[in-house]
Protein backbone atom coordinates (compact mmCIF):
# COMPACT_ATOMS: atom_id res chain seq x y z
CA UNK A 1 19.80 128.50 -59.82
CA UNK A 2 21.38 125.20 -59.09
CA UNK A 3 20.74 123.86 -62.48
CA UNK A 4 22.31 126.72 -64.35
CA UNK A 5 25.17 125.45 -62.06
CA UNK A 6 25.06 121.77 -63.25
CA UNK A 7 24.19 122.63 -66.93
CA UNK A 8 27.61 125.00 -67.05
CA UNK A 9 29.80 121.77 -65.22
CA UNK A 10 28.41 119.33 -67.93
CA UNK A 11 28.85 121.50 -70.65
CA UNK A 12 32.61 122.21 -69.32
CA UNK A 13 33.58 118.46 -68.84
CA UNK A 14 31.95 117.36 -71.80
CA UNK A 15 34.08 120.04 -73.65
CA UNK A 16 37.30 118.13 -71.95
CA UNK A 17 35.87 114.89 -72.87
CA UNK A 18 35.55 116.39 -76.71
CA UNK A 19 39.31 117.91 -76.72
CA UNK A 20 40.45 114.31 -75.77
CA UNK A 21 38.62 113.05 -79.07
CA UNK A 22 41.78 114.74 -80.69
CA UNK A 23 41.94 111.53 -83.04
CA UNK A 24 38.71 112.10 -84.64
CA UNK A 25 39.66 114.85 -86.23
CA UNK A 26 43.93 115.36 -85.92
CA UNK A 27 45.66 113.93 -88.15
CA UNK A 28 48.93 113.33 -86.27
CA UNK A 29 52.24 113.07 -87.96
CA UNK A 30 54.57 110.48 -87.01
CA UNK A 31 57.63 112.65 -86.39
CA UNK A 32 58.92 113.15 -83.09
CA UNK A 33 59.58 116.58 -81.48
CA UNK A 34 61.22 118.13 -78.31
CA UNK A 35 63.53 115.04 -76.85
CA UNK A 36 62.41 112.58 -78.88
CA UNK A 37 58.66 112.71 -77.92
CA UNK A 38 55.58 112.26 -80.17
CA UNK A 39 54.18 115.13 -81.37
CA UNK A 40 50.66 114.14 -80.13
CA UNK A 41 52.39 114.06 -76.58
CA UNK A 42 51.94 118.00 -75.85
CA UNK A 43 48.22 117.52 -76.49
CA UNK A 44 47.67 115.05 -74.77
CA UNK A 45 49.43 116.57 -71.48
CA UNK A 46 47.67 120.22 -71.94
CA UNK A 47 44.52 118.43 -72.04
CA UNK A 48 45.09 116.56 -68.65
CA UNK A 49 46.00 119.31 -67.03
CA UNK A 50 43.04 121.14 -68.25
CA UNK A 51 40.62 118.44 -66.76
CA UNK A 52 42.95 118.47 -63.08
CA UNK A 53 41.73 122.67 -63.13
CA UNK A 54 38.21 122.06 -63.69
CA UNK A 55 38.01 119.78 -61.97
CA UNK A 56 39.73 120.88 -58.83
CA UNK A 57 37.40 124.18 -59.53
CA UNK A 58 34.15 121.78 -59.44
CA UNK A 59 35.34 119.99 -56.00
CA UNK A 60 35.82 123.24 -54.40
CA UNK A 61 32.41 124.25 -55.37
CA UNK A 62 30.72 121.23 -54.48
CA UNK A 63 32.40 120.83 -51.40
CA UNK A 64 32.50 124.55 -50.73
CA UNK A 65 36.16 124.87 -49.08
């Protein structure tokens, strides 16, 4: 059971560690968006704060609190 457990947490930060690969395969355009960011700014914010939730989720499973 415990490796089903470790299999699904690699599989879930690898898949974070793929979305942050955007430049692979984005092409981003130089224009800027809301308040004079880059455009590749949003992306690059959603994706951090998807790796903060799993991995928050992850400590509190392997620390059990």
């Amino acid at each position: 059971m415990q490796t089903k457990a470790t299999i699904f947490w690699m599989i879930l930060f690898a898949l974070v560690i793929g979305l942050s690969q955007d430049y692979l395969f984005v092409e981003w355009a130089s224009d800027l968006v809301y308040l004079g960011f880059p455009s590749w700014l949003g992306w690059f914010v959603l994706v951090h704060i998807l790796f903060l939730i799993v991995l928050y989720f992850f400590s509190k499973k392997y620390w059990r609190e």
